[in-house]
PDB file of N, CA and C in Angstrom:
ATOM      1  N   UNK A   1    -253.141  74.727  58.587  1.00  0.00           N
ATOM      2  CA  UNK A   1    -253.134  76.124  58.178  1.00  0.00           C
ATOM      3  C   UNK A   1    -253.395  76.204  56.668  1.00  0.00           C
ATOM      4  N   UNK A   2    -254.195  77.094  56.147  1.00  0.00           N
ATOM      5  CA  UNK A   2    -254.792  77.152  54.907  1.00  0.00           C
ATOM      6  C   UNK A   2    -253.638  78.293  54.308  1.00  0.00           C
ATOM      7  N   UNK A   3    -252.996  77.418  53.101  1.00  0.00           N
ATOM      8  CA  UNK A   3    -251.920  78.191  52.805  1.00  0.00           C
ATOM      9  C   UNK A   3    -252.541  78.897  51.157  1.00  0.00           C
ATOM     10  N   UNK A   4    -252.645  79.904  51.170  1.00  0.00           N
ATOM     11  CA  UNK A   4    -253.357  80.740  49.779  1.00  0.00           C
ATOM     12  C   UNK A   4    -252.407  81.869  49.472  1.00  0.00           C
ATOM     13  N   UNK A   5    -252.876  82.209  48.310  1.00  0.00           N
ATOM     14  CA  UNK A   5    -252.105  83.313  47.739  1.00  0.00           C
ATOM     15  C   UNK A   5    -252.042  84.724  49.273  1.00  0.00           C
ATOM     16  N   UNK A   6    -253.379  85.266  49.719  1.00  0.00           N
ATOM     17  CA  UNK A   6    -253.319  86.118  50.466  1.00  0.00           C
ATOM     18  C   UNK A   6    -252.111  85.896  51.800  1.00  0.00           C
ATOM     19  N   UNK A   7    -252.029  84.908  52.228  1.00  0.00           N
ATOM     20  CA  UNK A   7    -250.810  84.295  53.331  1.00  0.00           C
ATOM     21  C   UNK A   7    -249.344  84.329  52.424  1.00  0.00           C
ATOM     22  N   UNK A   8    -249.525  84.157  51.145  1.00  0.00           N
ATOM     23  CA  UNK A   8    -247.781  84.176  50.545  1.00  0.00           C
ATOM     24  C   UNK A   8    -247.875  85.448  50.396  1.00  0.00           C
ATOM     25  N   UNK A   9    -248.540  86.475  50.096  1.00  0.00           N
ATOM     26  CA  UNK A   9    -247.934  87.821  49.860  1.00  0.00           C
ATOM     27  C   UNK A   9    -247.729  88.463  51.357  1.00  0.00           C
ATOM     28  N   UNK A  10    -248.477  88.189  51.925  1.00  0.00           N
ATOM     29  CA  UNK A  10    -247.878  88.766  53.270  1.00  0.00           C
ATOM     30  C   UNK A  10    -246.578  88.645  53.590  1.00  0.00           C
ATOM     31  N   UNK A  11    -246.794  86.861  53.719  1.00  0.00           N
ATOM     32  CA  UNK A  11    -245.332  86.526  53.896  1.00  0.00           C
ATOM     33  C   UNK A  11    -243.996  87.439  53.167  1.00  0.00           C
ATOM     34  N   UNK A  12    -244.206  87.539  51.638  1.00  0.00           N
ATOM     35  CA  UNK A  12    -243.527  88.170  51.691  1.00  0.00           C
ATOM     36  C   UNK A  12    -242.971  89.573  51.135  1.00  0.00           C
ATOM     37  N   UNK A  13    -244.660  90.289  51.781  1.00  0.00           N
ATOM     38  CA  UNK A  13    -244.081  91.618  52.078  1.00  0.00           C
ATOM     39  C   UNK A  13    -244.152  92.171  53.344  1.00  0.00           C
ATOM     40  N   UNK A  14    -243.415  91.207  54.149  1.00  0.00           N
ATOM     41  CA  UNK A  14    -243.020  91.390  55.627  1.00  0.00           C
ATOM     42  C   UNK A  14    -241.709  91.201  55.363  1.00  0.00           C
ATOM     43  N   UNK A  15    -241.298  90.204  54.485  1.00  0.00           N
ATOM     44  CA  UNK A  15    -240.025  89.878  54.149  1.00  0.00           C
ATOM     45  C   UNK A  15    -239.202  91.212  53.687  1.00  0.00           C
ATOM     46  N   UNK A  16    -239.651  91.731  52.787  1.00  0.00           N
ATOM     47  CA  UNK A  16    -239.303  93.040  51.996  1.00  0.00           C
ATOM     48  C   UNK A  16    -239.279  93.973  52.966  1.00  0.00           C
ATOM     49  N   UNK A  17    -239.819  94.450  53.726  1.00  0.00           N
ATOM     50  CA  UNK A  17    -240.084  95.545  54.582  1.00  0.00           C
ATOM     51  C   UNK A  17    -238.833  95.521  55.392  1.00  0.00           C
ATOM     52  N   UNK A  18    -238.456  93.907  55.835  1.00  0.00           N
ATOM     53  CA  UNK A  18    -237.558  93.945  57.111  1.00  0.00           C
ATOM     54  C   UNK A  18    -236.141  94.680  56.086  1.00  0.00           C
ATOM     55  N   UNK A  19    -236.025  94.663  54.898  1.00  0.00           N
ATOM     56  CA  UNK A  19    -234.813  95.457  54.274  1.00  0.00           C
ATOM     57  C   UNK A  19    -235.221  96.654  54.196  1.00  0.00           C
ATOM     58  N   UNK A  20    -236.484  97.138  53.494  1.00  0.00           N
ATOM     59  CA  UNK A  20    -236.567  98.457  53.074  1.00  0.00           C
ATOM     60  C   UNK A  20    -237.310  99.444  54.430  1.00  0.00           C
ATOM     61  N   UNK A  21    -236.743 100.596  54.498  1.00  0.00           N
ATOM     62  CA  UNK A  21    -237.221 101.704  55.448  1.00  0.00           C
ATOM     63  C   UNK A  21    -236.938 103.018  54.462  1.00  0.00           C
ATOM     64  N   UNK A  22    -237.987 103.745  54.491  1.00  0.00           N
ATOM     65  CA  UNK A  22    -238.435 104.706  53.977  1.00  0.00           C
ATOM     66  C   UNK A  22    -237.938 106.077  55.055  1.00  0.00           C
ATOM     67  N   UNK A  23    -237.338 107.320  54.538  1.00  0.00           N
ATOM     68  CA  UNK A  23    -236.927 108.385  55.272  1.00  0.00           C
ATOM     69  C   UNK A  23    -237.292 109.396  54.921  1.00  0.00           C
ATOM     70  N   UNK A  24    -237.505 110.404  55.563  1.00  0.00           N
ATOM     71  CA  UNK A  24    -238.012 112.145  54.546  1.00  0.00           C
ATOM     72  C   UNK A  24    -237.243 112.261  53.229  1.00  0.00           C
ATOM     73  N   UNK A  25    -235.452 111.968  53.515  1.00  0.00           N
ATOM     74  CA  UNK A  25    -235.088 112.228  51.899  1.00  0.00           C
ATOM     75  C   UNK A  25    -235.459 111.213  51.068  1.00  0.00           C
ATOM     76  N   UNK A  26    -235.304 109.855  51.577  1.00  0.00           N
ATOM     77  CA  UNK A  26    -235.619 108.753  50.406  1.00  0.00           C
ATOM     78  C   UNK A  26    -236.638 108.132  50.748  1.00  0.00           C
ATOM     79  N   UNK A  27    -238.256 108.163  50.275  1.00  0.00           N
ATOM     80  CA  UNK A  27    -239.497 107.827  51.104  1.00  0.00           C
ATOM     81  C   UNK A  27    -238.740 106.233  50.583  1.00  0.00           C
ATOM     82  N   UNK A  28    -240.159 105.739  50.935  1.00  0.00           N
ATOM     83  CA  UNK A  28    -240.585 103.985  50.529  1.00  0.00           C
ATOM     84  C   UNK A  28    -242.087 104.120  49.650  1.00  0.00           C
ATOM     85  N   UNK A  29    -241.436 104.332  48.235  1.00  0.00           N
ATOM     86  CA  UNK A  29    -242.776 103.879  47.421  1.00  0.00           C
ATOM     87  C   UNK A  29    -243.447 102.732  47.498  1.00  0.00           C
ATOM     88  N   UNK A  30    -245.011 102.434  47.949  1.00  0.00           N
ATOM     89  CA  UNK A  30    -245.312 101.261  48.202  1.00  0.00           C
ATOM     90  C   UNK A  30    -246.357 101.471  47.556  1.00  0.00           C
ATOM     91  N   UNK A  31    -246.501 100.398  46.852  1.00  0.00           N
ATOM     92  CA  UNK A  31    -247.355  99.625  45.880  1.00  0.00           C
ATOM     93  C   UNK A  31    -248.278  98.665  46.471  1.00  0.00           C
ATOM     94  N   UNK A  32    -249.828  98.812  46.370  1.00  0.00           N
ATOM     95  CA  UNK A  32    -251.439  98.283  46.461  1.00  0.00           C
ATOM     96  C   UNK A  32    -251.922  97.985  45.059  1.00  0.00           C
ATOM     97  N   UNK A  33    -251.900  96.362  44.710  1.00  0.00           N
ATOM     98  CA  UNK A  33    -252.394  96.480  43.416  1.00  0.00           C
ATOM     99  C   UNK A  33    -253.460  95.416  44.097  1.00  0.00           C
ATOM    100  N   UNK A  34    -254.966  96.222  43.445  1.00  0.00           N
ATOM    101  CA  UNK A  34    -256.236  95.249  43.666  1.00  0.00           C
ATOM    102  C   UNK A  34    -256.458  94.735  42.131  1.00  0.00           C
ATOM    103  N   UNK A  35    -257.962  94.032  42.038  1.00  0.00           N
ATOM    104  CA  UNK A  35    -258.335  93.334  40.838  1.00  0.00           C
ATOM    105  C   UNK A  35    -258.517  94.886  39.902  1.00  0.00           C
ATOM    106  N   UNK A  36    -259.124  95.420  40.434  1.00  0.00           N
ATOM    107  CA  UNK A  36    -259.617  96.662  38.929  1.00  0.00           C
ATOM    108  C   UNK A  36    -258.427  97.954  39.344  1.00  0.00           C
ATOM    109  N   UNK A  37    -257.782  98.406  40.339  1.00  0.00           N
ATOM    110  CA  UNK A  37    -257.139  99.696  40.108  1.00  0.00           C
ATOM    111  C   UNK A  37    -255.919  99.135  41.061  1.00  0.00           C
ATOM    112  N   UNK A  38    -255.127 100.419  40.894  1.00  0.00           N
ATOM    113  CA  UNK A  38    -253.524 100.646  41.072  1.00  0.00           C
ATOM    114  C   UNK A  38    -253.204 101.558  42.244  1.00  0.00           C
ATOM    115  N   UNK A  39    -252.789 101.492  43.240  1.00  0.00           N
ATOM    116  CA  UNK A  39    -252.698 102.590  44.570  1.00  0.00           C
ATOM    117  C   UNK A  39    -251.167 103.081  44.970  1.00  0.00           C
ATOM    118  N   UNK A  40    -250.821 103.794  45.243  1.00  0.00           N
ATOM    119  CA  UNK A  40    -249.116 104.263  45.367  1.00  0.00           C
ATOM    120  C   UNK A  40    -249.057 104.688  46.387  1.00  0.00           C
ATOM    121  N   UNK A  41    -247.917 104.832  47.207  1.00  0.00           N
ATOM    122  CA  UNK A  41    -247.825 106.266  48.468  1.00  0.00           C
ATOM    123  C   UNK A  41    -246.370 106.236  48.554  1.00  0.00           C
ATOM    124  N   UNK A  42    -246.388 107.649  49.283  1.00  0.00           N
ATOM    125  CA  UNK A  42    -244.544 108.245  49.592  1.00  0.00           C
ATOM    126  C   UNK A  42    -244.848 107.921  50.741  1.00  0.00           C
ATOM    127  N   UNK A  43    -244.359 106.775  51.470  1.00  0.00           N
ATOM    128  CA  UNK A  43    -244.074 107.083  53.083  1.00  0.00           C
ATOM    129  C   UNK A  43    -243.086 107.053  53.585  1.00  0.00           C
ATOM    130  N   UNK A  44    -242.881 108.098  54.609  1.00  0.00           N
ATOM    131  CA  UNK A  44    -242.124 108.255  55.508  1.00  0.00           C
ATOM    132  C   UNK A  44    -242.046 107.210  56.888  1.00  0.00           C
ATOM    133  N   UNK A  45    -241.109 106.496  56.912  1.00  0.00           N
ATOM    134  CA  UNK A  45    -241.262 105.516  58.228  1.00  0.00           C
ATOM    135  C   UNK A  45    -240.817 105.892  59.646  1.00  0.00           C
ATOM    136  N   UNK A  46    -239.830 106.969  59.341  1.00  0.00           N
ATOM    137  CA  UNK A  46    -239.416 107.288  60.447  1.00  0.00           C
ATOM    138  C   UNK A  46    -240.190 108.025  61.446  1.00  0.00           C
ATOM    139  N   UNK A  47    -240.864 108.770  60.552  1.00  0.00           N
ATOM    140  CA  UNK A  47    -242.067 109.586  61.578  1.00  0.00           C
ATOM    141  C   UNK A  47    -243.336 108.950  60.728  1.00  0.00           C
ATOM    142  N   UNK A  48    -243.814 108.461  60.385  1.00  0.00           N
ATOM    143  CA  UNK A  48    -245.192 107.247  59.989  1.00  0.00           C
ATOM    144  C   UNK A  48    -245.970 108.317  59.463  1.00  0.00           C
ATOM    145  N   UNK A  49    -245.398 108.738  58.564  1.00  0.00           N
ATOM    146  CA  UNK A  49    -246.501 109.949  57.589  1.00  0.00           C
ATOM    147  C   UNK A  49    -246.437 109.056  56.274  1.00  0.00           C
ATOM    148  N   UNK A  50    -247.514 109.467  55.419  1.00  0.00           N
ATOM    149  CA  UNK A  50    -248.007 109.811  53.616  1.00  0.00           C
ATOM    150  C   UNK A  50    -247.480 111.245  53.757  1.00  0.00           C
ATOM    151  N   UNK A  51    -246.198 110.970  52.875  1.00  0.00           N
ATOM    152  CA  UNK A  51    -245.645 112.247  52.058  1.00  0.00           C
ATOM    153  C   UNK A  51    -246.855 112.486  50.807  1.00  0.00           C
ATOM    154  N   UNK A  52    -247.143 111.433  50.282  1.00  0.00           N
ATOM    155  CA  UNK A  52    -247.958 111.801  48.513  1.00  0.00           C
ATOM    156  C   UNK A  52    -248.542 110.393  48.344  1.00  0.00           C
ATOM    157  N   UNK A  53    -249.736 110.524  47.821  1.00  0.00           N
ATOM    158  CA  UNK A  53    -250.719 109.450  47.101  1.00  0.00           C
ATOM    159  C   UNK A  53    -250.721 109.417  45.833  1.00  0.00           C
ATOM    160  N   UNK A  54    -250.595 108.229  45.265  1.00  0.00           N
ATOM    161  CA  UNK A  54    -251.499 108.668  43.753  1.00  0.00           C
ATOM    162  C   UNK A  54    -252.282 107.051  43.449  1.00  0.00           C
ATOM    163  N   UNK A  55    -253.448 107.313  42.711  1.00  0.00           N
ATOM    164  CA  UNK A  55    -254.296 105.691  42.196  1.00  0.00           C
ATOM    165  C   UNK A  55    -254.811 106.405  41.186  1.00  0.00           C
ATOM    166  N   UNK A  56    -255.312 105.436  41.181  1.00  0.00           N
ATOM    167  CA  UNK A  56    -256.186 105.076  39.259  1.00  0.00           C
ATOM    168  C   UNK A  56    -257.072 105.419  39.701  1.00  0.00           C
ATOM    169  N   UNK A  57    -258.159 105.857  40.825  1.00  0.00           N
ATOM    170  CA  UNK A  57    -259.025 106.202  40.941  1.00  0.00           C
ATOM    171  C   UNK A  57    -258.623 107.876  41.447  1.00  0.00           C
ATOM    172  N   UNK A  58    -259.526 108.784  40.031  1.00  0.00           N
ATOM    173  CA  UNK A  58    -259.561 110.237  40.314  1.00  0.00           C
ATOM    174  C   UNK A  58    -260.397 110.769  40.946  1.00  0.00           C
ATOM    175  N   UNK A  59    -260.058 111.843  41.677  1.00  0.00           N
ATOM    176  CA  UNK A  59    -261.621 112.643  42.162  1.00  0.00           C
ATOM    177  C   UNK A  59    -262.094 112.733  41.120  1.00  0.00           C
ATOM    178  N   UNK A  60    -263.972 112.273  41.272  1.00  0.00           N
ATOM    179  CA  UNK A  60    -264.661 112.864  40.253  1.00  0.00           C
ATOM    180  C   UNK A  60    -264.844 112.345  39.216  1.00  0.00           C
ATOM    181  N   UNK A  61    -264.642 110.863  38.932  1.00  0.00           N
ATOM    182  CA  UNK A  61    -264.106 110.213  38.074  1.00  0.00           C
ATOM    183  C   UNK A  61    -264.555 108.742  38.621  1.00  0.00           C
ATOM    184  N   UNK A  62    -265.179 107.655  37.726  1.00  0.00           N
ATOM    185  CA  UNK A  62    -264.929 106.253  38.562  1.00  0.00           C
ATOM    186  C   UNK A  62    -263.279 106.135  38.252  1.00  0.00           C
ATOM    187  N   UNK A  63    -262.909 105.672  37.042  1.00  0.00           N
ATOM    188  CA  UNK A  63    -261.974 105.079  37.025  1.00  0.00           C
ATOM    189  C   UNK A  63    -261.372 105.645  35.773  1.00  0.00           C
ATOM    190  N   UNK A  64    -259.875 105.882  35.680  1.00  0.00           N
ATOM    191  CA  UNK A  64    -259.113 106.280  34.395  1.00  0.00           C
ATOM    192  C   UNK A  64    -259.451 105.674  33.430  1.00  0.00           C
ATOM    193  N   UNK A  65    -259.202 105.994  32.168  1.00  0.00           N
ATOM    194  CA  UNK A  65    -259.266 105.736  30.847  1.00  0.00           C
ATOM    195  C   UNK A  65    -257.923 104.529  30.275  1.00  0.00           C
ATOM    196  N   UNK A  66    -258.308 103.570  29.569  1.00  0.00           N
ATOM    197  CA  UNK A  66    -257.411 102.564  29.123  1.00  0.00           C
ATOM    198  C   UNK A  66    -257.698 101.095  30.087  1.00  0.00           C
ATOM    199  N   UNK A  67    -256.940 100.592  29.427  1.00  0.00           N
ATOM    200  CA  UNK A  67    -256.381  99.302  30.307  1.00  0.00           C
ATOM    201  C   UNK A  67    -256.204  99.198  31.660  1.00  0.00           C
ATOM    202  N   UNK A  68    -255.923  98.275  32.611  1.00  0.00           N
ATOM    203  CA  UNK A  68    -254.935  98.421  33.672  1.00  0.00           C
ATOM    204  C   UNK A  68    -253.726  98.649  33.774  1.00  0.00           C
ATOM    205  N   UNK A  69    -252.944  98.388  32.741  1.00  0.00           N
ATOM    206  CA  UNK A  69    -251.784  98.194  32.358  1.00  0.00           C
ATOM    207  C   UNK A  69    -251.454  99.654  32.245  1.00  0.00           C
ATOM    208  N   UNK A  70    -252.122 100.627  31.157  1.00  0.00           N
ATOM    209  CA  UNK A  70    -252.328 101.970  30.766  1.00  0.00           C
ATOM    210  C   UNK A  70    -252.210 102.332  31.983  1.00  0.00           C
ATOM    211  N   UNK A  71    -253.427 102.195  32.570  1.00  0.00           N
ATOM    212  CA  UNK A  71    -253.810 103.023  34.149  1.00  0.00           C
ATOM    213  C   UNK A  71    -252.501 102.941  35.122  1.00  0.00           C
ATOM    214  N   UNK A  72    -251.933 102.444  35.032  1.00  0.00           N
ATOM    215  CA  UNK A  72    -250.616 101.865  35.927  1.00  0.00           C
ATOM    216  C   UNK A  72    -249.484 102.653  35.387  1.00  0.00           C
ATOM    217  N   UNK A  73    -249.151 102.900  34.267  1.00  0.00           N
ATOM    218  CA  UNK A  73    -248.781 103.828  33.902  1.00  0.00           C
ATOM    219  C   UNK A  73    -249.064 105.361  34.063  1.00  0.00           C
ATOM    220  N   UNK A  74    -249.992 105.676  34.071  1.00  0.00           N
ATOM    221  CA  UNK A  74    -250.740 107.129  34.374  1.00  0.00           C
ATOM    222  C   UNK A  74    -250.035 107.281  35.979  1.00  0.00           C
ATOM    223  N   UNK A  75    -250.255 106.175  36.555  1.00  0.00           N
ATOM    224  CA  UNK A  75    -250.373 106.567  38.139  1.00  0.00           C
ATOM    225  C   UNK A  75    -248.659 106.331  38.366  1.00  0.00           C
ATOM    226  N   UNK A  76    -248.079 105.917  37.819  1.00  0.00           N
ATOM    227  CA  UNK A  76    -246.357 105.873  37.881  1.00  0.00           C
ATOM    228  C   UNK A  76    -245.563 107.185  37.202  1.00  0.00           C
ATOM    229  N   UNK A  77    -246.584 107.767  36.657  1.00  0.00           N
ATOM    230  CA  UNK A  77    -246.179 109.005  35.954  1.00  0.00           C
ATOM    231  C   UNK A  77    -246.962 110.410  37.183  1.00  0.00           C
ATOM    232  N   UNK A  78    -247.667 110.339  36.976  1.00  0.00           N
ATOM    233  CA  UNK A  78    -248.689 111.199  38.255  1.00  0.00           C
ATOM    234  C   UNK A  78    -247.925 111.130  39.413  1.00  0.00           C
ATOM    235  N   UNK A  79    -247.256 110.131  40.215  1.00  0.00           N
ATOM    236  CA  UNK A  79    -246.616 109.841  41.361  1.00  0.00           C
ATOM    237  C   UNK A  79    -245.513 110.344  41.537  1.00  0.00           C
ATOM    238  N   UNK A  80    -244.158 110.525  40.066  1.00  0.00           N
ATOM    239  CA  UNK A  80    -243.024 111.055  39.577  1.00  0.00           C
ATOM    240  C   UNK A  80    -243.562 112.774  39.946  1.00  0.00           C
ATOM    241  N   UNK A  81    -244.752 112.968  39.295  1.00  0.00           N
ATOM    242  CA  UNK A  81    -244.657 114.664  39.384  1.00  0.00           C
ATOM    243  C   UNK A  81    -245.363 114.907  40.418  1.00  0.00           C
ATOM    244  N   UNK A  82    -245.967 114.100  41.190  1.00  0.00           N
ATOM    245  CA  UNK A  82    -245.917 114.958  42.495  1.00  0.00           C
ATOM    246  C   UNK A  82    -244.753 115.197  43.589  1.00  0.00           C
ATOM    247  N   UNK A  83    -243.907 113.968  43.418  1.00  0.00           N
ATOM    248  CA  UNK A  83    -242.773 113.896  44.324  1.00  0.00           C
ATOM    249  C   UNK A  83    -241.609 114.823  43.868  1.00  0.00           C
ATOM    250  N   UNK A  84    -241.788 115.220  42.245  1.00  0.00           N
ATOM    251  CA  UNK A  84    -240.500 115.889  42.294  1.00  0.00           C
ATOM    252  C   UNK A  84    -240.752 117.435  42.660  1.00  0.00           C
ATOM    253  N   UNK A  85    -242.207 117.742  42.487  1.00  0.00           N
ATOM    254  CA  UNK A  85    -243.049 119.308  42.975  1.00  0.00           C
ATOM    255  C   UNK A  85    -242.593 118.885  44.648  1.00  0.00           C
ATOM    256  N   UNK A  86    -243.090 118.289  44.985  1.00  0.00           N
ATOM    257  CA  UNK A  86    -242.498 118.096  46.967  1.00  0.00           C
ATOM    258  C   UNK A  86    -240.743 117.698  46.841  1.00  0.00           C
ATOM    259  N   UNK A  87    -239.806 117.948  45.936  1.00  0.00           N
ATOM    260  CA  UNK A  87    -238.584 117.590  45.829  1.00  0.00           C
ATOM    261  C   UNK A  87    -238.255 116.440  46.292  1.00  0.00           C
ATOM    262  N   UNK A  88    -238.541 115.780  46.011  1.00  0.00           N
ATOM    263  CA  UNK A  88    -238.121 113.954  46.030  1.00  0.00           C
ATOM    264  C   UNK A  88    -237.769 113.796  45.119  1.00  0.00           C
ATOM    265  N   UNK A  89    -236.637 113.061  44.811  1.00  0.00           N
ATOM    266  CA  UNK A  89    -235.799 112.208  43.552  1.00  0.00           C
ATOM    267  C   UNK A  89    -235.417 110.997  43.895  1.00  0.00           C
ATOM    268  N   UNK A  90    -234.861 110.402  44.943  1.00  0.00           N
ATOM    269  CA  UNK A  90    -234.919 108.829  44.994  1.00  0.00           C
ATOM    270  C   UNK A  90    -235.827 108.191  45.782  1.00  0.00           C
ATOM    271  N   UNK A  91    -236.215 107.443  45.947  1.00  0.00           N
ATOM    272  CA  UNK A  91    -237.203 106.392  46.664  1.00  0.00           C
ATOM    273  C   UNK A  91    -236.472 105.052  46.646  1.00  0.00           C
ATOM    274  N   UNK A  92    -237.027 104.218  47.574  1.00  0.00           N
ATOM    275  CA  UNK A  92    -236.981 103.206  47.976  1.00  0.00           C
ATOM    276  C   UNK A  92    -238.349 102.352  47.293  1.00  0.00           C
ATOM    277  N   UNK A  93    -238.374 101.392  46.464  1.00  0.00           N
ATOM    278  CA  UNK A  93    -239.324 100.829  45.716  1.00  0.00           C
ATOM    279  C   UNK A  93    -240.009  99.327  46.797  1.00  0.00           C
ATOM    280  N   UNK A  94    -241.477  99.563  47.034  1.00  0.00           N
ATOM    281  CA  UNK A  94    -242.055  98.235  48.036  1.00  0.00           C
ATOM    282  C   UNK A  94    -242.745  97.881  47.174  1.00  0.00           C
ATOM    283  N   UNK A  95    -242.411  96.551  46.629  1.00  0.00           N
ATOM    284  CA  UNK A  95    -243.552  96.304  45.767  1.00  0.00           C
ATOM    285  C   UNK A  95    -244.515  95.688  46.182  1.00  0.00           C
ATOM    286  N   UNK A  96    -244.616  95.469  47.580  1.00  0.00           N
ATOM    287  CA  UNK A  96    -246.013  95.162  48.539  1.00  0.00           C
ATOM    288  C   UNK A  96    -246.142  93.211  48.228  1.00  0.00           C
ATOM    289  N   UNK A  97    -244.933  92.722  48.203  1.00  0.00           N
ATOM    290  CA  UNK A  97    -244.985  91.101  47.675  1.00  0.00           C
ATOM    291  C   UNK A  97    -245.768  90.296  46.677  1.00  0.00           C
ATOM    292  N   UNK A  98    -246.077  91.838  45.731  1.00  0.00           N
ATOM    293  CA  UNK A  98    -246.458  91.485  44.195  1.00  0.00           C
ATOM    294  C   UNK A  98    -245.179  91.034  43.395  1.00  0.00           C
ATOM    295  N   UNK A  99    -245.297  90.587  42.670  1.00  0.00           N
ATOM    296  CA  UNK A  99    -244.111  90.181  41.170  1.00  0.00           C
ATOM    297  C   UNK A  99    -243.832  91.679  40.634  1.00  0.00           C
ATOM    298  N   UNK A 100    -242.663  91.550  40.447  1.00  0.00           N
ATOM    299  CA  UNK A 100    -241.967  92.672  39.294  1.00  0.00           C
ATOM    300  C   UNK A 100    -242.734  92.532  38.292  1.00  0.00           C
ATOM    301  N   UNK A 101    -243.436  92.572  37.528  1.00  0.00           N
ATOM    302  CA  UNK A 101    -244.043  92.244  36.163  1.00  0.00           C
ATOM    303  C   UNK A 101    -245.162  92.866  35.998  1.00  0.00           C
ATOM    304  N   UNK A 102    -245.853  93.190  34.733  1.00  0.00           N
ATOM    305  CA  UNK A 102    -246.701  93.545  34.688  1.00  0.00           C
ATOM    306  C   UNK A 102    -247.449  94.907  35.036  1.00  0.00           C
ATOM    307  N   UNK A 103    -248.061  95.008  35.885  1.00  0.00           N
ATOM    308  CA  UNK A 103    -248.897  96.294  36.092  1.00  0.00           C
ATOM    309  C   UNK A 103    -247.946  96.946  37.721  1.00  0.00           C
ATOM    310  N   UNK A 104    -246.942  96.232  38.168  1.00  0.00           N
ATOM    311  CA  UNK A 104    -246.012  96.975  38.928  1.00  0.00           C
ATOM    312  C   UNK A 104    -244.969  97.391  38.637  1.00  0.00           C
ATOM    313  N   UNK A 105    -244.659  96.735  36.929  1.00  0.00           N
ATOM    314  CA  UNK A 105    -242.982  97.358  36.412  1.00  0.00           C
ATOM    315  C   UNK A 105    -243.579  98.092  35.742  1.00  0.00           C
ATOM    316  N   UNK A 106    -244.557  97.988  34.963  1.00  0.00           N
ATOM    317  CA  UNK A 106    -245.154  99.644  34.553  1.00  0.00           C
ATOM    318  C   UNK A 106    -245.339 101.001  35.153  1.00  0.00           C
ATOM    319  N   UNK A 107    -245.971 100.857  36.293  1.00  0.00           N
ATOM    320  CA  UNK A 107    -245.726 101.461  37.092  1.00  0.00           C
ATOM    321  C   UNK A 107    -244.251 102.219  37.475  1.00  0.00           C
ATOM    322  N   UNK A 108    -243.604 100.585  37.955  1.00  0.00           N
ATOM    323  CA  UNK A 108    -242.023 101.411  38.411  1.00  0.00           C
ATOM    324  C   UNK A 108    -241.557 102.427  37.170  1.00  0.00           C
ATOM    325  N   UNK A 109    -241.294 101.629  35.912  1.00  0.00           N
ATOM    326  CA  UNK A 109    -240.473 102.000  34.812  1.00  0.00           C
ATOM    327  C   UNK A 109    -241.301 103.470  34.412  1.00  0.00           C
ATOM    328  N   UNK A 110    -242.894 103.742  34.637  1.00  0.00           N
ATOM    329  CA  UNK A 110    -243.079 105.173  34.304  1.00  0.00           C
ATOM    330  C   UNK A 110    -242.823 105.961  35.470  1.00  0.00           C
ATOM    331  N   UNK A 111    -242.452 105.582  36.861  1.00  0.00           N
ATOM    332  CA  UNK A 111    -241.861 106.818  37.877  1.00  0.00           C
ATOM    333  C   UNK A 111    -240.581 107.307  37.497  1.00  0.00           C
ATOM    334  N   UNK A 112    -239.695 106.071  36.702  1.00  0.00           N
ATOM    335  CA  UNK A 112    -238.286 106.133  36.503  1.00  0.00           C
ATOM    336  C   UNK A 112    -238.336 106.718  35.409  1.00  0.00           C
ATOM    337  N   UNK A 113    -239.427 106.797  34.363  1.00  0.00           N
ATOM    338  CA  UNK A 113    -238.969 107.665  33.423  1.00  0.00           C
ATOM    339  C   UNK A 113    -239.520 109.325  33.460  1.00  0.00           C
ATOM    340  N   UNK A 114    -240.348 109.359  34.384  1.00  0.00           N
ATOM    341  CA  UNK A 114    -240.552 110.838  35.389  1.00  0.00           C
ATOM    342  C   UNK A 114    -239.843 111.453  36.313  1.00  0.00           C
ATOM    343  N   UNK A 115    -238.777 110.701  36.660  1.00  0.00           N
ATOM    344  CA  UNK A 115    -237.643 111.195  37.228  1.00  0.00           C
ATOM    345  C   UNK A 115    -237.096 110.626  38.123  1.00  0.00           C
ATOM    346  N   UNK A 116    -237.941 109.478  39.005  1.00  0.00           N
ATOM    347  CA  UNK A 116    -237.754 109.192  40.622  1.00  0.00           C
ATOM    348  C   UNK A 116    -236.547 108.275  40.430  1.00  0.00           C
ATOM    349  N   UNK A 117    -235.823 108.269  40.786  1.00  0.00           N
ATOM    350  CA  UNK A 117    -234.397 107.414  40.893  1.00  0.00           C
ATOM    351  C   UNK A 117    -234.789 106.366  42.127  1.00  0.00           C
ATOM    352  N   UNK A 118    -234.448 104.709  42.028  1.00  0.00           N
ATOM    353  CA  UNK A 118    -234.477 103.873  42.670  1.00  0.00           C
ATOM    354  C   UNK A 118    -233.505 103.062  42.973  1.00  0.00           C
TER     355      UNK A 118
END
């Protein structure tokens, strides 16, 4: 079996999942980080909806302005004000079996400083 990065993140964000479940009051923010942009969603698990989206890619737009790092920020801030306009305040954080670091604690740390409690 060909063991690669794509087989360890699965691994373990299957791992993560079996703790975290997402509900109408407290979604499951889950985190898609590719090579060039940043992807978010509110889901609901119990009934298998997207409460709210947000990425680095805008309508109309290739791609945000700045860094990745920047951009990751934008979209952790963008994500905070749509959820608190749909009244959401805590979430459940998936970081999709990426590392805390980098362009996903940016992320987290600008939802948390937009309001979303984790």
């Amino acid at each position: 079996m060909a063991f690669n990065k794509e087989i360890r993140r699965q691994k373990l964000r299957y791992r993560i999942r079996k703790r975290i479940k997402g509900t109408a009051e407290r979604p499951r923010l889950a985190v898609y980080r590719s090579n060039t942009d940043i992807y978010v969603q509110l889901i609901d698990d119990v009934d298998g909806v997207t409460l709210a989206a947000a990425s680095s890619l805008q309508k109309g737009k290739k791609r945000s302005r700045g860094n990745k790092t920047e951009q990751a920020i934008m979209v952790g801030k963008k994500i905070a004000e749509i959820a608190t306009s749909k009244g959401i305040s805590e979430v459940s954080f998936d970081r999709g079996g990426y590392l805390y670091h980098g362009r996903v604690k940016s992320l987290a740390d600008a939802a948390r400083e937009g309001g979303l409690k984790f």
